[in-house]
Protein backbone atom coordinates (compact mmCIF):
# COMPACT_ATOMS: atom_id res chain seq x y z
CA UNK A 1 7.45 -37.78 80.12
CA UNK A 2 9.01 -37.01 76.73
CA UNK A 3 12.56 -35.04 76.67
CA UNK A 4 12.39 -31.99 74.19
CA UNK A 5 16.07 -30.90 72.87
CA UNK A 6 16.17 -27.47 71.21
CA UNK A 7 18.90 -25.63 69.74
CA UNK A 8 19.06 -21.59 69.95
CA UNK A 9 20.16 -19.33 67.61
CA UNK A 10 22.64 -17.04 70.20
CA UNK A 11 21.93 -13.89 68.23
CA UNK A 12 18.10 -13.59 67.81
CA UNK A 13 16.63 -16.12 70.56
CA UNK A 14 14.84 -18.48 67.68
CA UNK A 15 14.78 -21.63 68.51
CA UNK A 16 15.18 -24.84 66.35
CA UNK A 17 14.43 -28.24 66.89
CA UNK A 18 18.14 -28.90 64.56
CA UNK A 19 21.21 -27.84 65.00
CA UNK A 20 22.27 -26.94 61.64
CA UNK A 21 19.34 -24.81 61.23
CA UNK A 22 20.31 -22.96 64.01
CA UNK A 23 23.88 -22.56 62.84
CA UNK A 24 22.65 -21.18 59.96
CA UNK A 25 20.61 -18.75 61.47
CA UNK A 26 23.49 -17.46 63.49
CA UNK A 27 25.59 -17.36 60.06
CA UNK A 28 23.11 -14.94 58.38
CA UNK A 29 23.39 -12.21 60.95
CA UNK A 30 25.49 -9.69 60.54
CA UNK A 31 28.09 -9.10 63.17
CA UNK A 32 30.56 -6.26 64.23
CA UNK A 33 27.98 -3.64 63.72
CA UNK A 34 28.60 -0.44 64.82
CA UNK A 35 26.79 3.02 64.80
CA UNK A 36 28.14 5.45 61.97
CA UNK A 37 25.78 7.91 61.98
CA UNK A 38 22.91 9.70 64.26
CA UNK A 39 20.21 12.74 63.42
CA UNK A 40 18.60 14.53 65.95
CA UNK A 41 15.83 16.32 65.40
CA UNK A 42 15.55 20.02 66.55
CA UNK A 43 12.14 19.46 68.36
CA UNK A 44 12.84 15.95 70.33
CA UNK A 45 12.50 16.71 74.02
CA UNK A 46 13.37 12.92 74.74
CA UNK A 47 17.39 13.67 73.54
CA UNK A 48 17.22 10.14 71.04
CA UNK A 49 18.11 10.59 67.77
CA UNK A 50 15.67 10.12 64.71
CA UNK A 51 17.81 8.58 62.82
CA UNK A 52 20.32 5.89 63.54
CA UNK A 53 22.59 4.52 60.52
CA UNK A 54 24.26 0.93 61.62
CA UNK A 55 27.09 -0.37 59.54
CA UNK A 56 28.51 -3.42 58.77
CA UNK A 57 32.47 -4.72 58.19
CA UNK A 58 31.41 -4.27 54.36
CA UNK A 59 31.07 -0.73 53.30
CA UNK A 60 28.80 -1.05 51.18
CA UNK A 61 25.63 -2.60 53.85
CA UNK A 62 24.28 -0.40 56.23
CA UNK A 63 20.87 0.03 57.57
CA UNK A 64 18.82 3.55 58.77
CA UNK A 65 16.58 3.42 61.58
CA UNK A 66 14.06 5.67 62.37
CA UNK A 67 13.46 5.91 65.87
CA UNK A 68 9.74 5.73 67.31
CA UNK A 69 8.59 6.49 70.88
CA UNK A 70 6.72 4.19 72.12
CA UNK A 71 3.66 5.61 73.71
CA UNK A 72 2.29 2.76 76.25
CA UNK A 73 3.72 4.80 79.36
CA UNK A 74 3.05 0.65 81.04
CA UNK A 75 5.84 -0.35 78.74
CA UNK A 76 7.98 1.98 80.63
CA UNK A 77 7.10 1.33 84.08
CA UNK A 78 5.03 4.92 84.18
CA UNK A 79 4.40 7.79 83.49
CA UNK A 80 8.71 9.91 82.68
CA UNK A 81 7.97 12.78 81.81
């Protein structure tokens, strides 16, 4: 029997066979993100916006997401609607 030691990156679940690797992946996430904007669209019957804009502690980084519905009613556990 062999012993396997892995080290995980807290943030993203990757795992690394060495620690620093996985310190450094934890380093280059961004952290304290928050939600600073949100769209909805007029015709969305789910209530989820199409558009969510995430922030970082700089200014000048954000990201926009576009939301998608996922439409594998098995993902959800049936049919919602």
């Amino acid at each position: 029997m062999k012993k396997i030691e892995t080290y995980q990156c807290e943030l993203c679940g990757t795992e690394y066979k060495d620690k620093k690797q996985a310190q450094a992946c934890e380093r280059g996430h961004k952290k304290n993100l928050r939600v600073a904007g949100k769209e909805y669209s007029e015709n969305d019957k789910y209530g989820f916006p199409e558009f969510v804009t995430v922030a970082s502690e700089e200014p000048s980084l954000s990201a926009v997401y576009q939301y998608s519905r996922l439409t594998d009613e098995s993902f959800y556990g049936g049919n919602h609607e």
